[in-house]
PDB file of N, CA and C in Angstrom:
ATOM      1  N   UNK A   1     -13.380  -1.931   6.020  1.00  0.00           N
ATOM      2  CA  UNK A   1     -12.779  -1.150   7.079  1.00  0.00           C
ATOM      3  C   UNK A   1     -13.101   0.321   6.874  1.00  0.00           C
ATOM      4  N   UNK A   2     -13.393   0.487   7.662  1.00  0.00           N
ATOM      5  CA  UNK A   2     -13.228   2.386   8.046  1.00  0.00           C
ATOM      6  C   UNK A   2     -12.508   3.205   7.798  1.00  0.00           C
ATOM      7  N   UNK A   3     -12.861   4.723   6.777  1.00  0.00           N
ATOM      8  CA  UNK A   3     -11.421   5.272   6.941  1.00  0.00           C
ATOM      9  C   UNK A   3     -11.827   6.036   7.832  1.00  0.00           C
ATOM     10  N   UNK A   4     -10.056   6.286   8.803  1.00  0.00           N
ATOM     11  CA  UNK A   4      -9.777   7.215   9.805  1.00  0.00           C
ATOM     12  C   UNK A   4     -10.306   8.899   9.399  1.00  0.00           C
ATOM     13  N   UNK A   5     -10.498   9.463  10.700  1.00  0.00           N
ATOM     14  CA  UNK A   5     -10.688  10.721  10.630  1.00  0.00           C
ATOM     15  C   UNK A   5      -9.271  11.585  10.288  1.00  0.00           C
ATOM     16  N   UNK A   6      -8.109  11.258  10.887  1.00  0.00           N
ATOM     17  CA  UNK A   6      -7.060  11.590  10.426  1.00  0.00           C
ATOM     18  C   UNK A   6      -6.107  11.354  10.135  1.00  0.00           C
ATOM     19  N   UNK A   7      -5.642  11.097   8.956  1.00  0.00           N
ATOM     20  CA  UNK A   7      -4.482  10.090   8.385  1.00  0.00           C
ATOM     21  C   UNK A   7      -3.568  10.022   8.874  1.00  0.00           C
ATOM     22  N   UNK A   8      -2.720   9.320   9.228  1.00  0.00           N
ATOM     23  CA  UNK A   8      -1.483   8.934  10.026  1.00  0.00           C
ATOM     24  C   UNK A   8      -0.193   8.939   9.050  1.00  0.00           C
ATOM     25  N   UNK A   9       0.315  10.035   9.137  1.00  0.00           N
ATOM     26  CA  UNK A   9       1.869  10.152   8.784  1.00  0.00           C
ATOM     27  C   UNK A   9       2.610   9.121   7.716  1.00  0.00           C
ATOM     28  N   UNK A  10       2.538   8.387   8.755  1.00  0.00           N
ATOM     29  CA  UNK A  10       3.068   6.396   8.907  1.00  0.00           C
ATOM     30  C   UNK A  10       2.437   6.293   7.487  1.00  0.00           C
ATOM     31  N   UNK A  11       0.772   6.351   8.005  1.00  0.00           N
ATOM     32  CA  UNK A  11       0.221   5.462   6.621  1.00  0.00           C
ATOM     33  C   UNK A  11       0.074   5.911   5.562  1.00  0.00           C
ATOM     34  N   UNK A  12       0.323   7.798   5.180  1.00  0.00           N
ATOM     35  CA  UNK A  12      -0.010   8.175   4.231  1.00  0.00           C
ATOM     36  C   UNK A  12       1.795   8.277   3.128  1.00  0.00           C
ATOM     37  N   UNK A  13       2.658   7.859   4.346  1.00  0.00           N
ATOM     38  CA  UNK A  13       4.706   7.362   3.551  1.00  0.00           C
ATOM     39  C   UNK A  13       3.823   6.057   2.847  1.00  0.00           C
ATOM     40  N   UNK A  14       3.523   5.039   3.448  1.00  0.00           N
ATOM     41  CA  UNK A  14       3.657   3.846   3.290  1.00  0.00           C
ATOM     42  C   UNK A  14       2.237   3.924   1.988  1.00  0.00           C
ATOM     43  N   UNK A  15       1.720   4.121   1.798  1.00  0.00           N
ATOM     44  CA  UNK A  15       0.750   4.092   0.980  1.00  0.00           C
ATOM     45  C   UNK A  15       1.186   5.483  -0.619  1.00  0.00           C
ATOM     46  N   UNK A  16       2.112   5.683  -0.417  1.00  0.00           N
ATOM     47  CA  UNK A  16       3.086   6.787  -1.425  1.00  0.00           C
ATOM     48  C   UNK A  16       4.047   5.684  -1.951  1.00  0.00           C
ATOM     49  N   UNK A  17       4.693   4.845  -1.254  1.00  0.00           N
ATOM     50  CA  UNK A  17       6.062   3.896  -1.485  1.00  0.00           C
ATOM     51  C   UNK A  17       4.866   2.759  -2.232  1.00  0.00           C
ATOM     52  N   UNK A  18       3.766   2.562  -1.681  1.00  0.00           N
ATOM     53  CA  UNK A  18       2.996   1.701  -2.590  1.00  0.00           C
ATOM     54  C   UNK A  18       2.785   2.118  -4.211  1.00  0.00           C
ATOM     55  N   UNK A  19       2.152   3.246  -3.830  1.00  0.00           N
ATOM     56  CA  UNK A  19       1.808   3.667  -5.497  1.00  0.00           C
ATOM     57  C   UNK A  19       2.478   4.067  -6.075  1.00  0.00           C
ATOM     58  N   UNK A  20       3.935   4.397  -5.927  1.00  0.00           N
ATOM     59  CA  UNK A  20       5.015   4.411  -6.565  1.00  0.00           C
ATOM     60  C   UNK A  20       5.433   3.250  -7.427  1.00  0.00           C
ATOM     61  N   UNK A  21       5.582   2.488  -6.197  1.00  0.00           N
ATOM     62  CA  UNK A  21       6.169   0.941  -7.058  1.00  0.00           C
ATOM     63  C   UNK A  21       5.118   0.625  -7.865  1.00  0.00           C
ATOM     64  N   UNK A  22       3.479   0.799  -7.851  1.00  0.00           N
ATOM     65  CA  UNK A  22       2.566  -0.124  -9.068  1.00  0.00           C
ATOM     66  C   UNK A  22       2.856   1.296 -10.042  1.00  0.00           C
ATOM     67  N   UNK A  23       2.796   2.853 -10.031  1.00  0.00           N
ATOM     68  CA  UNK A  23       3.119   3.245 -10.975  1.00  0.00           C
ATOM     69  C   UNK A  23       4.426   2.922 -11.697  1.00  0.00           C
ATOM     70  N   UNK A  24       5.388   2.473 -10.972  1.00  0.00           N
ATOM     71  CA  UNK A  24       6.413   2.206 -11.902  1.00  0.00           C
ATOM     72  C   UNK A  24       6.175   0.702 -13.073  1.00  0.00           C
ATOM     73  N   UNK A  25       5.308  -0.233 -12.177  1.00  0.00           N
ATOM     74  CA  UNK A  25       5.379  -1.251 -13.107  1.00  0.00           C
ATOM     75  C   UNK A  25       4.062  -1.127 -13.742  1.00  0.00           C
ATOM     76  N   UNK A  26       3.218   0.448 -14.183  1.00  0.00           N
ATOM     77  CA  UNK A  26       2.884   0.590 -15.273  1.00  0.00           C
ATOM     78  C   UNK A  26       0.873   0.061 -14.855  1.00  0.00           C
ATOM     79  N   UNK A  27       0.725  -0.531 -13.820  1.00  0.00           N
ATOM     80  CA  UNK A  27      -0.194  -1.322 -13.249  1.00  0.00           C
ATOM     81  C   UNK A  27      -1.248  -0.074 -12.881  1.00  0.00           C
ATOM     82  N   UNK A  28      -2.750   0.035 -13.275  1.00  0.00           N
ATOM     83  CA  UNK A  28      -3.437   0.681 -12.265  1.00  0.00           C
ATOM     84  C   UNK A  28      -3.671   0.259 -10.629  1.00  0.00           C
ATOM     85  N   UNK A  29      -4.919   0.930 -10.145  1.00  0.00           N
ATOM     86  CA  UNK A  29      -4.940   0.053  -8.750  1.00  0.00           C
ATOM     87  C   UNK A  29      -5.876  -1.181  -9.005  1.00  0.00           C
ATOM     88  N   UNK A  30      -6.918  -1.128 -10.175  1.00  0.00           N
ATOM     89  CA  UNK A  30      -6.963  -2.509 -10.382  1.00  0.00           C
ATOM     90  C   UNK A  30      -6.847  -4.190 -10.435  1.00  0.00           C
ATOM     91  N   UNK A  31      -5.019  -3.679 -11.280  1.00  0.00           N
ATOM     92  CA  UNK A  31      -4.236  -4.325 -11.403  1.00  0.00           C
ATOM     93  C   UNK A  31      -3.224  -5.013 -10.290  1.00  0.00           C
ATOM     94  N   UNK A  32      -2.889  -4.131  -9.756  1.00  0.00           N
ATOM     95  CA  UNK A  32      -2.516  -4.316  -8.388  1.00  0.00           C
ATOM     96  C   UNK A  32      -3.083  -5.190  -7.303  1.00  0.00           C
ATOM     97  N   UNK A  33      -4.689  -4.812  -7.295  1.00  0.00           N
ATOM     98  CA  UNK A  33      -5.515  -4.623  -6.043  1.00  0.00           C
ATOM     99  C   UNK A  33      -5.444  -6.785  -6.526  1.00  0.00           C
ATOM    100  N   UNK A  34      -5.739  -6.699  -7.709  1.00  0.00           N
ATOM    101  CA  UNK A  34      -5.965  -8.267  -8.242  1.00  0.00           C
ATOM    102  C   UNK A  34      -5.086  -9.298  -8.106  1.00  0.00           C
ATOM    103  N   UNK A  35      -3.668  -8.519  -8.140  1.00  0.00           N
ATOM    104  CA  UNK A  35      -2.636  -9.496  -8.196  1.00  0.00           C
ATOM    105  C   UNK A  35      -2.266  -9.768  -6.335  1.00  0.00           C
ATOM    106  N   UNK A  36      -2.638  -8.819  -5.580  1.00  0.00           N
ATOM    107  CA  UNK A  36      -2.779  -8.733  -3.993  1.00  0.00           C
ATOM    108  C   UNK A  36      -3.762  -9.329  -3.530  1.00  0.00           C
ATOM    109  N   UNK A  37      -4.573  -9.610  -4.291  1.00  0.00           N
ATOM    110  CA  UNK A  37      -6.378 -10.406  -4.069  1.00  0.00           C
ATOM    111  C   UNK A  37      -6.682  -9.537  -3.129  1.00  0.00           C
ATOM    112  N   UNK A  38      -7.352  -8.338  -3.225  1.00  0.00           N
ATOM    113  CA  UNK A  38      -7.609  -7.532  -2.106  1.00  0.00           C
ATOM    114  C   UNK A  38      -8.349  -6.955  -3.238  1.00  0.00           C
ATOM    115  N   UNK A  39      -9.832  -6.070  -2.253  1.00  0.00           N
ATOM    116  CA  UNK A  39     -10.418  -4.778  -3.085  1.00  0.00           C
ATOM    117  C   UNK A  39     -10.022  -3.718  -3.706  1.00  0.00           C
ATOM    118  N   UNK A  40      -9.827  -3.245  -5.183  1.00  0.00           N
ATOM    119  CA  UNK A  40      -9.449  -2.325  -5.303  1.00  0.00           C
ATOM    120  C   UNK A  40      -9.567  -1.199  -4.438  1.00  0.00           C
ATOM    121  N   UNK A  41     -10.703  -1.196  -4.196  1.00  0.00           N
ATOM    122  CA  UNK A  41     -11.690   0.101  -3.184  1.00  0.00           C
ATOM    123  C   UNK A  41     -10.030   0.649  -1.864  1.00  0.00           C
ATOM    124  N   UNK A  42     -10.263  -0.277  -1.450  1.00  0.00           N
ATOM    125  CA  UNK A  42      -9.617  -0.377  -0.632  1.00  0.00           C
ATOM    126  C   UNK A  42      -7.936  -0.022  -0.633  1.00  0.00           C
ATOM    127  N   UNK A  43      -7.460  -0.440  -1.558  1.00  0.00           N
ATOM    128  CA  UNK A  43      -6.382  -0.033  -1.998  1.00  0.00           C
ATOM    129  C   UNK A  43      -6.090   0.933  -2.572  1.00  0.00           C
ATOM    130  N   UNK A  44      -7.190   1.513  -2.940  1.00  0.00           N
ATOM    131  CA  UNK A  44      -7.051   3.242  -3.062  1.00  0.00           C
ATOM    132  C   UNK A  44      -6.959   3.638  -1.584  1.00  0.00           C
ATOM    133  N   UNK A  45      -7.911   3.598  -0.738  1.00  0.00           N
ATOM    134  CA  UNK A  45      -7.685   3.611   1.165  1.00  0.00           C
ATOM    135  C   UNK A  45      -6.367   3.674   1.195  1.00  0.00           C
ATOM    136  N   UNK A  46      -5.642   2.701   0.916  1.00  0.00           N
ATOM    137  CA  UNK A  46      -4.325   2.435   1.508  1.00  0.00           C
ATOM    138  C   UNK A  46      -3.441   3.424   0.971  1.00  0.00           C
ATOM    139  N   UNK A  47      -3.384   3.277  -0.278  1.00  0.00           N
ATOM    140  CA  UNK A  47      -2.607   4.366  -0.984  1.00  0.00           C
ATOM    141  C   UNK A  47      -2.520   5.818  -0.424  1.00  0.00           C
ATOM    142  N   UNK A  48      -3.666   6.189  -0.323  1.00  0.00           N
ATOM    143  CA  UNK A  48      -4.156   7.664   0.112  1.00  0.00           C
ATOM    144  C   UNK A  48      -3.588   8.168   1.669  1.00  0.00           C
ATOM    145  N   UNK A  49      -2.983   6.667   2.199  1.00  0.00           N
ATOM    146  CA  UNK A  49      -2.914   6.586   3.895  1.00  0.00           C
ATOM    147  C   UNK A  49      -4.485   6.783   4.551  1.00  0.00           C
ATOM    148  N   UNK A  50      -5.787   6.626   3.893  1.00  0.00           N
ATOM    149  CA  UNK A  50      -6.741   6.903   4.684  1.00  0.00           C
ATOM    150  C   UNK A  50      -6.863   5.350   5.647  1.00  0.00           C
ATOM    151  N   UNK A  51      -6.137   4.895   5.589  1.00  0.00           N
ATOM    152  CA  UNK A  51      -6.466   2.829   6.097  1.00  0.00           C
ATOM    153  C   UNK A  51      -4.648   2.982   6.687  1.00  0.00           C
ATOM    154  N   UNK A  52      -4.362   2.478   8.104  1.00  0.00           N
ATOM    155  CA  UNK A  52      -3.309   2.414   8.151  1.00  0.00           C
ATOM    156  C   UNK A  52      -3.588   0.361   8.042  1.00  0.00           C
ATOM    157  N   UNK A  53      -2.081  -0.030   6.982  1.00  0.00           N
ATOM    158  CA  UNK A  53      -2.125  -1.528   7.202  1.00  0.00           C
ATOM    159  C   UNK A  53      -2.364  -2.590   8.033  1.00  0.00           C
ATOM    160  N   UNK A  54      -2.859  -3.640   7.940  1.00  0.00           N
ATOM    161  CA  UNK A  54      -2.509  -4.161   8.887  1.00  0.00           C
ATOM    162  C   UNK A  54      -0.994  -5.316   8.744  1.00  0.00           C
ATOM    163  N   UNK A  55      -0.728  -5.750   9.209  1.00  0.00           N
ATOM    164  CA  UNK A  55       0.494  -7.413   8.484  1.00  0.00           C
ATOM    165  C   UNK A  55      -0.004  -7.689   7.232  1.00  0.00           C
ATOM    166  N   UNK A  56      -1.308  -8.524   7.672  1.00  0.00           N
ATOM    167  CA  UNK A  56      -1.573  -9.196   6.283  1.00  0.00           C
ATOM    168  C   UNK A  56      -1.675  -8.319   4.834  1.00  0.00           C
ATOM    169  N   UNK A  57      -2.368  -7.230   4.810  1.00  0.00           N
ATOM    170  CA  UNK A  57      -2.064  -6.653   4.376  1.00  0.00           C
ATOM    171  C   UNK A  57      -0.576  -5.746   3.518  1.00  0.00           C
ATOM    172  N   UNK A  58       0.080  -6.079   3.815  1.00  0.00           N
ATOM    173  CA  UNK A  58       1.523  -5.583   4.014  1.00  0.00           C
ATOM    174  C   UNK A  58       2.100  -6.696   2.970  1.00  0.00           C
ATOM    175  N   UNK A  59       1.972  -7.419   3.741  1.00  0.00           N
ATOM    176  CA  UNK A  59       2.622  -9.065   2.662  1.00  0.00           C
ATOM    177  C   UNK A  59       1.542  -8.824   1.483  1.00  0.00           C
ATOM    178  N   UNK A  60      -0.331  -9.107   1.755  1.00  0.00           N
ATOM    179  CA  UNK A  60      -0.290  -9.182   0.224  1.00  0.00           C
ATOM    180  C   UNK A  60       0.137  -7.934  -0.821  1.00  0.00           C
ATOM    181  N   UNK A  61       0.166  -6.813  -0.001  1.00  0.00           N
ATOM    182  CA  UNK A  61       0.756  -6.047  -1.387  1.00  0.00           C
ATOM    183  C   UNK A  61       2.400  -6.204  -1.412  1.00  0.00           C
ATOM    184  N   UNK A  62       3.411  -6.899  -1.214  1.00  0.00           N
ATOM    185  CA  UNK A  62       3.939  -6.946  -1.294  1.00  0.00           C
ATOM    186  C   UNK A  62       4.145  -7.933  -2.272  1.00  0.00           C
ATOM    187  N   UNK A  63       3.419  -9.031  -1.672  1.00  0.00           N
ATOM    188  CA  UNK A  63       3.157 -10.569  -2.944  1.00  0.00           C
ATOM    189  C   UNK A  63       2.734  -9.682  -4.353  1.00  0.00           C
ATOM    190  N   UNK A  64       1.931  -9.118  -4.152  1.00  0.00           N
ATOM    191  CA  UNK A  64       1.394  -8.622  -5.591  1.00  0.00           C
ATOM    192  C   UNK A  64       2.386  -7.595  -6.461  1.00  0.00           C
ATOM    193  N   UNK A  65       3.372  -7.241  -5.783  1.00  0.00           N
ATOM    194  CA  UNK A  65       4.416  -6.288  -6.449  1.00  0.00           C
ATOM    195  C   UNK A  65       5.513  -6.584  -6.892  1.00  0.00           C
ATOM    196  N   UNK A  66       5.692  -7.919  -6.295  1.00  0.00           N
ATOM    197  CA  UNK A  66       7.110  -8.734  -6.338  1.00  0.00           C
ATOM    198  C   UNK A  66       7.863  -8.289  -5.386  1.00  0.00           C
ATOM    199  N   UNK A  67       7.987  -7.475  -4.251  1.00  0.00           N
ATOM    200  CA  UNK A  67       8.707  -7.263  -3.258  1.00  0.00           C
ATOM    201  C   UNK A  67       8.916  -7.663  -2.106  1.00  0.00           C
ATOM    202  N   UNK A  68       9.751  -7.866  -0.941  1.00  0.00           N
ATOM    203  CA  UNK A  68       9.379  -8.547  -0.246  1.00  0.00           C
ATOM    204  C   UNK A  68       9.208  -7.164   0.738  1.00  0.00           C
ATOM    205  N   UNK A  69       8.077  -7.595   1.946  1.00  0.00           N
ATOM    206  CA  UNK A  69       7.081  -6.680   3.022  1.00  0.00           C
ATOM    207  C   UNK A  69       8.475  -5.794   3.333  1.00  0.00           C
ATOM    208  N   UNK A  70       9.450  -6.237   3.724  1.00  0.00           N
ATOM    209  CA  UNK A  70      10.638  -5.496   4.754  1.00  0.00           C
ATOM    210  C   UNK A  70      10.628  -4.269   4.228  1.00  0.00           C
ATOM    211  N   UNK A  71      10.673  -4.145   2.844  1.00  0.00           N
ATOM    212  CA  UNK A  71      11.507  -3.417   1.496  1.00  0.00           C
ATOM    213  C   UNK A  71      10.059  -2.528   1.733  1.00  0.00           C
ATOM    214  N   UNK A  72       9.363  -2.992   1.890  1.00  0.00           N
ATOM    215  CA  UNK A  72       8.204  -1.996   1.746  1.00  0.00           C
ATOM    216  C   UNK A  72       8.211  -0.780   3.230  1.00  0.00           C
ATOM    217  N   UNK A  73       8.034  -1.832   4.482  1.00  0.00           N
ATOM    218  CA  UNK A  73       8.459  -0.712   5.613  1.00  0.00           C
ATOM    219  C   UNK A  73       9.397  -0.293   5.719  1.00  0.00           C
ATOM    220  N   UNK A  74      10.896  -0.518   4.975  1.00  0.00           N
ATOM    221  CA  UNK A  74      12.108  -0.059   5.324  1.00  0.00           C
ATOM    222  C   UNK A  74      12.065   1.261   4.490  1.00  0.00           C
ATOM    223  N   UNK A  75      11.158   1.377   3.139  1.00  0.00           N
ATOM    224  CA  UNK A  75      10.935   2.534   2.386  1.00  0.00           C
ATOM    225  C   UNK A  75       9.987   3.224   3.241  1.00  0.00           C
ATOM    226  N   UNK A  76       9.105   2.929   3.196  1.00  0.00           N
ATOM    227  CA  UNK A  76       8.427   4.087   4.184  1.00  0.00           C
ATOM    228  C   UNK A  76       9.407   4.453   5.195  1.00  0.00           C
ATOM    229  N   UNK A  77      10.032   3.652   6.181  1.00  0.00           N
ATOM    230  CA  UNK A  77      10.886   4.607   7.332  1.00  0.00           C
ATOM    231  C   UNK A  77      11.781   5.524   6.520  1.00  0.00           C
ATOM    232  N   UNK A  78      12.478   5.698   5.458  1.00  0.00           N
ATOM    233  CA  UNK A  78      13.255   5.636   4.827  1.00  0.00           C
ATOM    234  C   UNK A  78      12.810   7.335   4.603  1.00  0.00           C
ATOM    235  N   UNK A  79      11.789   7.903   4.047  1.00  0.00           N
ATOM    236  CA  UNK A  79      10.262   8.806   3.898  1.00  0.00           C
ATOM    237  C   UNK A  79      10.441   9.727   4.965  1.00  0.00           C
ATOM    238  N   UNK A  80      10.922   9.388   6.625  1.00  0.00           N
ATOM    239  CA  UNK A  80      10.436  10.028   7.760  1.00  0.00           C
ATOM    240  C   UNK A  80      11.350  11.354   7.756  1.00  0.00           C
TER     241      UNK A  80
END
């Protein structure tokens, strides 16, 4: 995927509430990106807000963090 020309608000909360939670459990984006089965590459994208999510996305980093998706957008709104 493409990154955007200009990061979206939205995606650059939601990609902060991400790398929060893998810095807390100590995980690079590696680690993360592996346990989400997704590209690391990419999950730097996300992190950065340069990629706004899509669903699937959303759940697997959520699967990979132990959290469930809600907890993830309810923190980002949470951000605004």
């Amino acid at each position: 995927m493409s990154r955007r020309k200009k990061r979206q608000p939205d995606a650059q909360r939601f990609g902060a509430v991400v790398r929060e939670l893998r810095e807390r459990q100590g995980w690079t984006q590696e680690d993360l990106a592996e346990r989400a089965d997704m590209n690391a590459s990419y999950l730097g994208f996300v992190e950065r807000g340069d990629n706004v999510p899509t669903l699937t996305i959303i759940i697997q980093l959520a699967d990979g963090l132990g959290v469930r998706p809600e907890d993830l957008v309810r923190e980002t709104m949470l951000r605004k």
